[in-house]
PDB file of N, CA and C in Angstrom:
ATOM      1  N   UNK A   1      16.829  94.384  77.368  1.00  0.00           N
ATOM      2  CA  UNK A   1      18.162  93.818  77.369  1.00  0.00           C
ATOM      3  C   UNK A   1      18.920  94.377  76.163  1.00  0.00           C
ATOM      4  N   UNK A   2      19.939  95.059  76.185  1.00  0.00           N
ATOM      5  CA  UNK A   2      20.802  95.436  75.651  1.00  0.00           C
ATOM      6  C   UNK A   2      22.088  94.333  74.265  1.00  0.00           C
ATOM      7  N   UNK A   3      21.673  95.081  73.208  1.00  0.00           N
ATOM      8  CA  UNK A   3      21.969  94.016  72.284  1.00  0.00           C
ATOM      9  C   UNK A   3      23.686  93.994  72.480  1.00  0.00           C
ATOM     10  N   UNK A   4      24.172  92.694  71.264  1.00  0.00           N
ATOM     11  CA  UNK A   4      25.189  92.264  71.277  1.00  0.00           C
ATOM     12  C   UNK A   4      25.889  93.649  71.164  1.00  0.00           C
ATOM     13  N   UNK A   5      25.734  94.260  69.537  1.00  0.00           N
ATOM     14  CA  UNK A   5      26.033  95.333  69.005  1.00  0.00           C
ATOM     15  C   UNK A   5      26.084  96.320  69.896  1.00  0.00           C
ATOM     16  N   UNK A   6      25.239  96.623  70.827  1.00  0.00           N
ATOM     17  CA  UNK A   6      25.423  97.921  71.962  1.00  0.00           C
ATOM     18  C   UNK A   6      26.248  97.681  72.966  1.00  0.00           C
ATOM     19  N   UNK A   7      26.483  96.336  73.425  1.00  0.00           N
ATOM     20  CA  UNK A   7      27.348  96.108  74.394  1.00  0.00           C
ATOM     21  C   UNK A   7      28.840  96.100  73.336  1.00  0.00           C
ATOM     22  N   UNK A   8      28.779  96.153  72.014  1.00  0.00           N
ATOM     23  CA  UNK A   8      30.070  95.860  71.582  1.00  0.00           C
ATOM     24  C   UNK A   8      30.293  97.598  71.277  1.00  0.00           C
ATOM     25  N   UNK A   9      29.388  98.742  71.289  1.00  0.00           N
ATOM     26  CA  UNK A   9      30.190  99.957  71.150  1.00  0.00           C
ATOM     27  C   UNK A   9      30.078 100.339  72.476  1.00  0.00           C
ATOM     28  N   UNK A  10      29.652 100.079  73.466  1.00  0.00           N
ATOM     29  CA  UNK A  10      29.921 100.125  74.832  1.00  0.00           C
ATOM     30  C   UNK A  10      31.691 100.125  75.276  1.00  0.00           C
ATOM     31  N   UNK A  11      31.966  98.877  74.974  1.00  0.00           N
ATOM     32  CA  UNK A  11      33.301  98.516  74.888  1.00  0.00           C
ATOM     33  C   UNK A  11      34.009  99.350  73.667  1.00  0.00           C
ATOM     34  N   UNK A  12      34.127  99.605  73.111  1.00  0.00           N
ATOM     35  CA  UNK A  12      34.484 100.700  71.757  1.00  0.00           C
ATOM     36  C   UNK A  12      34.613 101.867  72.832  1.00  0.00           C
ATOM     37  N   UNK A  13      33.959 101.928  73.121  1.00  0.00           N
ATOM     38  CA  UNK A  13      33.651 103.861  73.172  1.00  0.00           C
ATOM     39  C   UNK A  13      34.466 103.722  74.570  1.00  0.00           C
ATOM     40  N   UNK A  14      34.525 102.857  75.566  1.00  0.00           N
ATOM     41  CA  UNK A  14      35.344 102.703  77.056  1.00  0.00           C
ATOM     42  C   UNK A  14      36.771 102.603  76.610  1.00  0.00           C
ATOM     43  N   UNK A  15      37.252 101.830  75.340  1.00  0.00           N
ATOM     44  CA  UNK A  15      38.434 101.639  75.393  1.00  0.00           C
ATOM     45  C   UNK A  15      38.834 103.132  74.865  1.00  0.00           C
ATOM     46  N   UNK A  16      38.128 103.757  73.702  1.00  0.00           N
ATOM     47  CA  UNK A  16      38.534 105.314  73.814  1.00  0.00           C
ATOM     48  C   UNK A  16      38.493 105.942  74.715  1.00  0.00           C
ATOM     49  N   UNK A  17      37.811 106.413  75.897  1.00  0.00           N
ATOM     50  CA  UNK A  17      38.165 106.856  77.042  1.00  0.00           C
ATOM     51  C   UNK A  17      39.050 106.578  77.589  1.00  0.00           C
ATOM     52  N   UNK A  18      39.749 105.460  77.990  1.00  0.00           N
ATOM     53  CA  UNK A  18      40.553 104.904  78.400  1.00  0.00           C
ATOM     54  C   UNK A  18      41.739 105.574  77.934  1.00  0.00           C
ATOM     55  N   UNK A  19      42.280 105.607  76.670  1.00  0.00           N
ATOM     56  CA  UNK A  19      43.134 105.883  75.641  1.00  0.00           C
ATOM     57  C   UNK A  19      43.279 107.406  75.974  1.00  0.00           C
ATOM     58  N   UNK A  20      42.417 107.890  75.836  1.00  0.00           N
ATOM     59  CA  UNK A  20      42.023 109.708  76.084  1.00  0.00           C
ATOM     60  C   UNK A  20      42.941 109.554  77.363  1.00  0.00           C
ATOM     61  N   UNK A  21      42.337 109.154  78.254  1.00  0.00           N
ATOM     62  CA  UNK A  21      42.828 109.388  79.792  1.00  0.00           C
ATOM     63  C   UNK A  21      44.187 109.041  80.067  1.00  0.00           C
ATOM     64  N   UNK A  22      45.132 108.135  79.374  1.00  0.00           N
ATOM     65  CA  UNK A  22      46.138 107.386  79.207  1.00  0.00           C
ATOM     66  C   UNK A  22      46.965 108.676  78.628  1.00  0.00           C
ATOM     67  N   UNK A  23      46.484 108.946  77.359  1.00  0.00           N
ATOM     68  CA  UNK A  23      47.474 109.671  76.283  1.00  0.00           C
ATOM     69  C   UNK A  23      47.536 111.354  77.378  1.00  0.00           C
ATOM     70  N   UNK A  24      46.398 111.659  77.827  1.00  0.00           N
ATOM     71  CA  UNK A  24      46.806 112.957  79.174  1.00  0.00           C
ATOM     72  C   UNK A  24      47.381 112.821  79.996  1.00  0.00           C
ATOM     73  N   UNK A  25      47.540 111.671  80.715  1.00  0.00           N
ATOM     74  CA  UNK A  25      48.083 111.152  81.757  1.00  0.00           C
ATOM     75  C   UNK A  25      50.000 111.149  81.533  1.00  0.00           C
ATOM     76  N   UNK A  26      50.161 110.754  80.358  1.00  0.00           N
ATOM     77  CA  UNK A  26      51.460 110.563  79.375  1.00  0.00           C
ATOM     78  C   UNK A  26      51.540 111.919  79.252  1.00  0.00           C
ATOM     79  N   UNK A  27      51.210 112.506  79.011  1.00  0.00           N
ATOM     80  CA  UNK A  27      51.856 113.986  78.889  1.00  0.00           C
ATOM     81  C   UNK A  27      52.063 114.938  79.857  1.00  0.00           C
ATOM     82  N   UNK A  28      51.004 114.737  80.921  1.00  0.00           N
ATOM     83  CA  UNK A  28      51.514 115.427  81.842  1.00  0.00           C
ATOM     84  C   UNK A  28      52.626 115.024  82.952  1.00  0.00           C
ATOM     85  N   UNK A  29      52.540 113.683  82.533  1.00  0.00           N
ATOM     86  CA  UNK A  29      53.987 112.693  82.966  1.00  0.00           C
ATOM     87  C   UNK A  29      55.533 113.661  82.612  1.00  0.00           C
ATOM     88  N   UNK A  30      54.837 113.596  81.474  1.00  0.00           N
ATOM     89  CA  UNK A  30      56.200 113.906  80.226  1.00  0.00           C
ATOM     90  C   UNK A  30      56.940 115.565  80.582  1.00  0.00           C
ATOM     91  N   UNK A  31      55.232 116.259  80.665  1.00  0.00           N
ATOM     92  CA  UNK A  31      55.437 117.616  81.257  1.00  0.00           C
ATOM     93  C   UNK A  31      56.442 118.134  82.938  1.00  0.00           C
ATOM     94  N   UNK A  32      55.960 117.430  83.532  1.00  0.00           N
ATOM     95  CA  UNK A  32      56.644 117.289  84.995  1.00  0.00           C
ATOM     96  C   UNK A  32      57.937 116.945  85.216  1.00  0.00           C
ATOM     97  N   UNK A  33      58.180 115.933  84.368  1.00  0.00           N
ATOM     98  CA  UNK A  33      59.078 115.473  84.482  1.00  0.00           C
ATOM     99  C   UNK A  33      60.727 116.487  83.304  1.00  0.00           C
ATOM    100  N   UNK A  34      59.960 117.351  82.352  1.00  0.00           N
ATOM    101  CA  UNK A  34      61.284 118.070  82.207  1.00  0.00           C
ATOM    102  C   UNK A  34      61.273 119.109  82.936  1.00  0.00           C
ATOM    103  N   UNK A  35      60.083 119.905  83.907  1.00  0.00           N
ATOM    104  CA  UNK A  35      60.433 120.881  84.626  1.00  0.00           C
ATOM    105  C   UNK A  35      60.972 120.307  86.019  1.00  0.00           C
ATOM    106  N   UNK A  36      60.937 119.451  86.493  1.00  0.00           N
ATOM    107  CA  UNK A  36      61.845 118.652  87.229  1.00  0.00           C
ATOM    108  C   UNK A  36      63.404 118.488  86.769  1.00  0.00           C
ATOM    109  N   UNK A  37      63.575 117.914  85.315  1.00  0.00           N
ATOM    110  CA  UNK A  37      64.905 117.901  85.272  1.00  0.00           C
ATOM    111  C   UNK A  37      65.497 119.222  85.327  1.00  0.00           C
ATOM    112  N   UNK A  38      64.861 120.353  84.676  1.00  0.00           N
ATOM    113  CA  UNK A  38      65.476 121.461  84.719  1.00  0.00           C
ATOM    114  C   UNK A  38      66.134 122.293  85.831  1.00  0.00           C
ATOM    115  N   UNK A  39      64.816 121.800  86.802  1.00  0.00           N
ATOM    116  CA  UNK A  39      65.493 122.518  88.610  1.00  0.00           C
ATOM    117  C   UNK A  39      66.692 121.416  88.584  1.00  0.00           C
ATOM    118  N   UNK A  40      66.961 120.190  88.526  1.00  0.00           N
ATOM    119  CA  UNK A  40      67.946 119.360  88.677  1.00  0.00           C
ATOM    120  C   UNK A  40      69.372 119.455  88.052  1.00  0.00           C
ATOM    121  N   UNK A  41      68.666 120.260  86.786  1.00  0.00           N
ATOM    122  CA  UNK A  41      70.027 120.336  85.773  1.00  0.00           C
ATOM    123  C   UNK A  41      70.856 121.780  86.692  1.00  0.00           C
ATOM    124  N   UNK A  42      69.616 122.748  86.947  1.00  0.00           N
ATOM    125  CA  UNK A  42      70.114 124.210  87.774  1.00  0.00           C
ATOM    126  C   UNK A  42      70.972 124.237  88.682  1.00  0.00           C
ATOM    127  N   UNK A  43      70.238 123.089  89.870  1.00  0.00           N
ATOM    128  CA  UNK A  43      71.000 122.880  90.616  1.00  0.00           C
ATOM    129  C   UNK A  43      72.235 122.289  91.286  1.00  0.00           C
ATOM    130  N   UNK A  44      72.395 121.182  90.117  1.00  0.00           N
ATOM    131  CA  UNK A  44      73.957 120.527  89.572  1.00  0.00           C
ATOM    132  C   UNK A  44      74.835 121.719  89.029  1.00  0.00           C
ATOM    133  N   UNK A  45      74.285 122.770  88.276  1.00  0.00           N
ATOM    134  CA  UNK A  45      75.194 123.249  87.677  1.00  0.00           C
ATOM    135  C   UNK A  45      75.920 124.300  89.067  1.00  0.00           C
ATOM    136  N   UNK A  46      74.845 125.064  90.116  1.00  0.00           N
ATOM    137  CA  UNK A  46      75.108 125.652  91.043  1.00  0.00           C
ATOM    138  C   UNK A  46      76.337 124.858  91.600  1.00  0.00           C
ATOM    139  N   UNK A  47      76.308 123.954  92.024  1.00  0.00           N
ATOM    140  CA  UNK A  47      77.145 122.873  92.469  1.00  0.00           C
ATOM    141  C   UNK A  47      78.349 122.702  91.443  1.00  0.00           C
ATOM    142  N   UNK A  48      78.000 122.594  91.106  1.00  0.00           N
ATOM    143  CA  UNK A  48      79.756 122.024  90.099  1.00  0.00           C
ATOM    144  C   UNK A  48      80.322 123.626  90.629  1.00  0.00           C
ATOM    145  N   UNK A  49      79.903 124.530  90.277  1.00  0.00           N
ATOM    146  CA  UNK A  49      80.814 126.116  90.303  1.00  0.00           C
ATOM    147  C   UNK A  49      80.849 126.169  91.759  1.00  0.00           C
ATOM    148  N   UNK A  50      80.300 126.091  92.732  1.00  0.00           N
ATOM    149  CA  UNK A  50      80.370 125.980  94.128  1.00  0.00           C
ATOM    150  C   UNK A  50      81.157 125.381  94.370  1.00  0.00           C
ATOM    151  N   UNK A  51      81.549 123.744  94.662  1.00  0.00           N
ATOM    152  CA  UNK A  51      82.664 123.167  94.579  1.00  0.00           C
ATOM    153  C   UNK A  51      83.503 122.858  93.851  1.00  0.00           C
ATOM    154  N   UNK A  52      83.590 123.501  92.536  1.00  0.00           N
ATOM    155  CA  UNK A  52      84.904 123.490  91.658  1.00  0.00           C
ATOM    156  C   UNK A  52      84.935 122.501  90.780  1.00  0.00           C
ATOM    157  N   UNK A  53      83.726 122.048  90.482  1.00  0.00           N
ATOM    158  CA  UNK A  53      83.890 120.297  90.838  1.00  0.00           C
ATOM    159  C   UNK A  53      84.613 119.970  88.817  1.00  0.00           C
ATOM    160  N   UNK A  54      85.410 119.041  88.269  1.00  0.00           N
ATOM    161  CA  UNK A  54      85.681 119.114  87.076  1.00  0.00           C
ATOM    162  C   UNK A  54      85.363 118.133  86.185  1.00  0.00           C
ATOM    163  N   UNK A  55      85.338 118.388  85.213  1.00  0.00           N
ATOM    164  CA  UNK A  55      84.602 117.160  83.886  1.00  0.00           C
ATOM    165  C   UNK A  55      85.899 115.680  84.329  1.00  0.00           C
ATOM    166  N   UNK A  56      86.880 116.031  85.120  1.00  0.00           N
ATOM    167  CA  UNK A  56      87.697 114.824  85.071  1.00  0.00           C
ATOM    168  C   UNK A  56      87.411 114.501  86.522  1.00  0.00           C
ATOM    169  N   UNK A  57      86.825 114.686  87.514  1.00  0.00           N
ATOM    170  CA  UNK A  57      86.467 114.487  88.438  1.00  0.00           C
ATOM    171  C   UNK A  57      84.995 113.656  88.195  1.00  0.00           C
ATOM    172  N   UNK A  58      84.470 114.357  87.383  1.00  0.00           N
ATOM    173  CA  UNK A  58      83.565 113.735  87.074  1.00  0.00           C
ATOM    174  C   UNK A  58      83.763 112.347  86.963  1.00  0.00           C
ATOM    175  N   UNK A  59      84.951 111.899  85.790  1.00  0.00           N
ATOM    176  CA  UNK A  59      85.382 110.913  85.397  1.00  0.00           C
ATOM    177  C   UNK A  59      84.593 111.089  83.707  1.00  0.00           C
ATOM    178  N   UNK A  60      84.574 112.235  83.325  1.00  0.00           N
ATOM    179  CA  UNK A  60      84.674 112.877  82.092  1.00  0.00           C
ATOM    180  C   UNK A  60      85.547 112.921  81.264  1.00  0.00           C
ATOM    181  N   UNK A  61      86.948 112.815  81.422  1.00  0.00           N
ATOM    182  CA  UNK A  61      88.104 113.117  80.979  1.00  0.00           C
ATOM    183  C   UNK A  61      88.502 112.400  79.997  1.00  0.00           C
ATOM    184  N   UNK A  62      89.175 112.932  78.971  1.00  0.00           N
ATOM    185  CA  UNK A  62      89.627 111.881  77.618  1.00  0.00           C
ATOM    186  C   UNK A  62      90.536 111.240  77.882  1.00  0.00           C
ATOM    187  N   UNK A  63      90.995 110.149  77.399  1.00  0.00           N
ATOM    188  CA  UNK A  63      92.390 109.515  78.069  1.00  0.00           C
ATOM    189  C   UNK A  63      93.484 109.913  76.757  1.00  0.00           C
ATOM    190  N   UNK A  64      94.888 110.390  77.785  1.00  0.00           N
ATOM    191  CA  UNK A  64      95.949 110.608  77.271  1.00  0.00           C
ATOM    192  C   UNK A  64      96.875 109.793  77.154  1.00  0.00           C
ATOM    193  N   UNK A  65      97.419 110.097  75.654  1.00  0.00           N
ATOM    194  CA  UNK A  65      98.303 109.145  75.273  1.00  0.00           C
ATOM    195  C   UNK A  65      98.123 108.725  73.900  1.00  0.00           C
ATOM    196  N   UNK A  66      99.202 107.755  73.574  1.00  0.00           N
ATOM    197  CA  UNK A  66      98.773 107.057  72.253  1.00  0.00           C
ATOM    198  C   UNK A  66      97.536 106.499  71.866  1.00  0.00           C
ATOM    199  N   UNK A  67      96.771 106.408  71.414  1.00  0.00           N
ATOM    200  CA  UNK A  67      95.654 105.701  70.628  1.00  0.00           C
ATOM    201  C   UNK A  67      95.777 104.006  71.052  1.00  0.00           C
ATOM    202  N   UNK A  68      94.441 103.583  71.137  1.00  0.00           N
ATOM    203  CA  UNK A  68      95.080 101.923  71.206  1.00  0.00           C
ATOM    204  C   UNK A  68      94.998 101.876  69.568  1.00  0.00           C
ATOM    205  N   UNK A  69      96.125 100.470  69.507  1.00  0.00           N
ATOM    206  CA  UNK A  69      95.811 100.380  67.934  1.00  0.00           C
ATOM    207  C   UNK A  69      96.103  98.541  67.853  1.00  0.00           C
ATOM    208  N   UNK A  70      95.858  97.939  66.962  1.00  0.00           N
ATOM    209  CA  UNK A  70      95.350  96.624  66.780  1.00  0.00           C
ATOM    210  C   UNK A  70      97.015  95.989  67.086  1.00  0.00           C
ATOM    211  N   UNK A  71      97.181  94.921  67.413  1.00  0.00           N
ATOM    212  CA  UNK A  71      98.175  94.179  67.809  1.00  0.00           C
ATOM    213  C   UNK A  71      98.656  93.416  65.959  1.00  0.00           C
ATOM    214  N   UNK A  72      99.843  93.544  66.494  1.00  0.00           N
ATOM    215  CA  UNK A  72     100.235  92.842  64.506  1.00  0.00           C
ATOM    216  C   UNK A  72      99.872  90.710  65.146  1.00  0.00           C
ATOM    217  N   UNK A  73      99.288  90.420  64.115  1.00  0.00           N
ATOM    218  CA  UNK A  73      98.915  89.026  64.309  1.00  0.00           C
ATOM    219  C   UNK A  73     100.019  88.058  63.521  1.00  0.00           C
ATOM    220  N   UNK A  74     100.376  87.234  63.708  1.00  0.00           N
ATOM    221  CA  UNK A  74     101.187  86.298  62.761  1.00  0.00           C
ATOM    222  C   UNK A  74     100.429  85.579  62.077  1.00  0.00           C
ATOM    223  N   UNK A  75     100.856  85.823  60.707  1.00  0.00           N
ATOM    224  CA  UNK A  75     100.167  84.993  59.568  1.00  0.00           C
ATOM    225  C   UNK A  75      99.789  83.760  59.576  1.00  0.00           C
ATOM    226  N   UNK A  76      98.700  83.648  59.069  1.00  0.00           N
ATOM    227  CA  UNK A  76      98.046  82.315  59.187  1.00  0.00           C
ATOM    228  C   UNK A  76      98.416  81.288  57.868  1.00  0.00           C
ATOM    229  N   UNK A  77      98.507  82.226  57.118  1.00  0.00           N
ATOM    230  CA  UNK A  77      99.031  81.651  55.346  1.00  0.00           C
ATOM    231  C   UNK A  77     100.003  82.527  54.820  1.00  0.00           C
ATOM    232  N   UNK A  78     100.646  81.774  54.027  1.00  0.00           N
ATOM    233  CA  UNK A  78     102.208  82.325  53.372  1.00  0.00           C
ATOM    234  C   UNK A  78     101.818  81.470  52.218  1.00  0.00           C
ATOM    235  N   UNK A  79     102.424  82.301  50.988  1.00  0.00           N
ATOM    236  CA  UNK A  79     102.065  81.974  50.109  1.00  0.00           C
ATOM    237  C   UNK A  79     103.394  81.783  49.323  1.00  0.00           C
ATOM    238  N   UNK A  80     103.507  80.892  48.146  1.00  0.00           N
ATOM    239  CA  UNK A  80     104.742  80.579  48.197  1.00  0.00           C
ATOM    240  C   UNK A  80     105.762  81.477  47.928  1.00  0.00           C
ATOM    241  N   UNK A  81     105.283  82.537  47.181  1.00  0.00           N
ATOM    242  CA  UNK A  81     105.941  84.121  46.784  1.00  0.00           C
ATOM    243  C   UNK A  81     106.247  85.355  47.675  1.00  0.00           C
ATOM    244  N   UNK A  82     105.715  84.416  49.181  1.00  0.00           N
ATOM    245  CA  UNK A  82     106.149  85.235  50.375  1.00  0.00           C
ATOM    246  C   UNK A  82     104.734  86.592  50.838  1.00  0.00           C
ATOM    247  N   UNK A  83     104.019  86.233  49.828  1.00  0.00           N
ATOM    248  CA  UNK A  83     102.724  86.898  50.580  1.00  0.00           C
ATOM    249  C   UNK A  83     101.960  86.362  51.499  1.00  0.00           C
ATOM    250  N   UNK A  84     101.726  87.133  52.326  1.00  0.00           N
ATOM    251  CA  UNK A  84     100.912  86.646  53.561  1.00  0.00           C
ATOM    252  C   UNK A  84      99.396  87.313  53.934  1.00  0.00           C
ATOM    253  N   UNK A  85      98.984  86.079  55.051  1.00  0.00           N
ATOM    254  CA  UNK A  85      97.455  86.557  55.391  1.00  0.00           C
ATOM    255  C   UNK A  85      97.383  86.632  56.539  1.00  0.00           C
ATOM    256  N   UNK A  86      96.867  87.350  57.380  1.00  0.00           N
ATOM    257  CA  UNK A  86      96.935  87.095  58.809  1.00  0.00           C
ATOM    258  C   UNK A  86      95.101  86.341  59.434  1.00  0.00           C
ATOM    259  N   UNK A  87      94.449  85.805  58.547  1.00  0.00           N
ATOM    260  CA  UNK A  87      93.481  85.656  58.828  1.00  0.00           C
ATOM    261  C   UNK A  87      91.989  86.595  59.165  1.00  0.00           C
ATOM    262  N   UNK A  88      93.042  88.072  59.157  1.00  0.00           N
ATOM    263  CA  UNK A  88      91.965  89.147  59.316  1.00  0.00           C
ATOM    264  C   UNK A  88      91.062  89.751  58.292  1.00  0.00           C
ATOM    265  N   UNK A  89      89.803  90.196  57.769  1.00  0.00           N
ATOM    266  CA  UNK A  89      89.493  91.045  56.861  1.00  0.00           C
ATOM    267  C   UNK A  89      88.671  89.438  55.602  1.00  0.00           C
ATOM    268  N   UNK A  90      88.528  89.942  54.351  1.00  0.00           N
ATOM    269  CA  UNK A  90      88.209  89.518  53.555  1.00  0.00           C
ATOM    270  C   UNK A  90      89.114  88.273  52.987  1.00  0.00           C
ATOM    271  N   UNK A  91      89.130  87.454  52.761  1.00  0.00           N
ATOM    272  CA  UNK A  91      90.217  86.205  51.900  1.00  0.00           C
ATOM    273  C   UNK A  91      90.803  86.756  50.759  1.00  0.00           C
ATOM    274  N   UNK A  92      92.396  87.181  50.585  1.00  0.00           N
ATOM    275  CA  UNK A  92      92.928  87.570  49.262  1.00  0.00           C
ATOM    276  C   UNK A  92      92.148  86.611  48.781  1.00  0.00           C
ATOM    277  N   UNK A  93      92.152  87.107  46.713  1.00  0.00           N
ATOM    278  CA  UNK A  93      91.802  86.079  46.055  1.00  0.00           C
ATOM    279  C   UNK A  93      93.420  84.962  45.819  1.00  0.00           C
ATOM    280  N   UNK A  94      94.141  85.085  46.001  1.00  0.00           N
ATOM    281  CA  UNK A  94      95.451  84.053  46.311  1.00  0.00           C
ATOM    282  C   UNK A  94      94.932  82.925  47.067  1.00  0.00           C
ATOM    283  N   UNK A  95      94.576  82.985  48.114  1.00  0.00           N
ATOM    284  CA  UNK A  95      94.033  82.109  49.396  1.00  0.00           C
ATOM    285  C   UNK A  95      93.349  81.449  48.882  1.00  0.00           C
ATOM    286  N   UNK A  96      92.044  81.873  48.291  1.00  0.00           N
ATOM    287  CA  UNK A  96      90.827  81.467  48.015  1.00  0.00           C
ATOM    288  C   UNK A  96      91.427  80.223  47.220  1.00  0.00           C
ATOM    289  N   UNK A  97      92.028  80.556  45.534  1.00  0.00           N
ATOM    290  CA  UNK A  97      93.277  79.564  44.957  1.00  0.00           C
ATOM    291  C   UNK A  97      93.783  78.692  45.605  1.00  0.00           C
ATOM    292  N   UNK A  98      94.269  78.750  46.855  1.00  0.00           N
ATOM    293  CA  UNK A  98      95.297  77.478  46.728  1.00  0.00           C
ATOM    294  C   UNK A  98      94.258  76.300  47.481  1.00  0.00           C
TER     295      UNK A  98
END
């Protein structure tokens, strides 16, 4: 009968196999799968020049026009010297004061 200790590098030595077989398995995953994308990337590209096809068709395209830019907010605090806060950003040290 087979001791504790032998059944415990039994299990040792299976879970390295295991691992071995896993970490090959993962790579040739890994392997397949970029010579796959590559026929995929080839054959998209055949295609786009075949039908003309364009980065804004795509829905690639940058949008034209002004920039968005932040909406002006109405002040939340007025101070009695006519400075104001709109509640955005850090607390003047004024604010903090009153």
């Amino acid at each position: 009968m087979p001791s504790a200790a032998d059944i415990k590098a039994d299990i040792e030595q299976a879970n390295r196999l295991h691992k071995e077989a896993l970490a090959k398995m993962q790579d040739e995953f890994n392997r397949v799968m970029q010579e796959e994308a590559k026929a995929v990337i080839a054959q998209m590209k055949a295609d786009i020049q075949k039908y003309m096809i364009t980065a804004k068709d795509l829905g690639f395209h940058l949008a034209k026009g002004k920039p968005k830019t932040r909406s002006k907010v109405p002040p939340k605090v007025t101070h009695p010297d006519g400075r104001t806060w709109s509640g955005r950003g850090t607390k003047p040290t004024w604010v903090r004061e009153l």
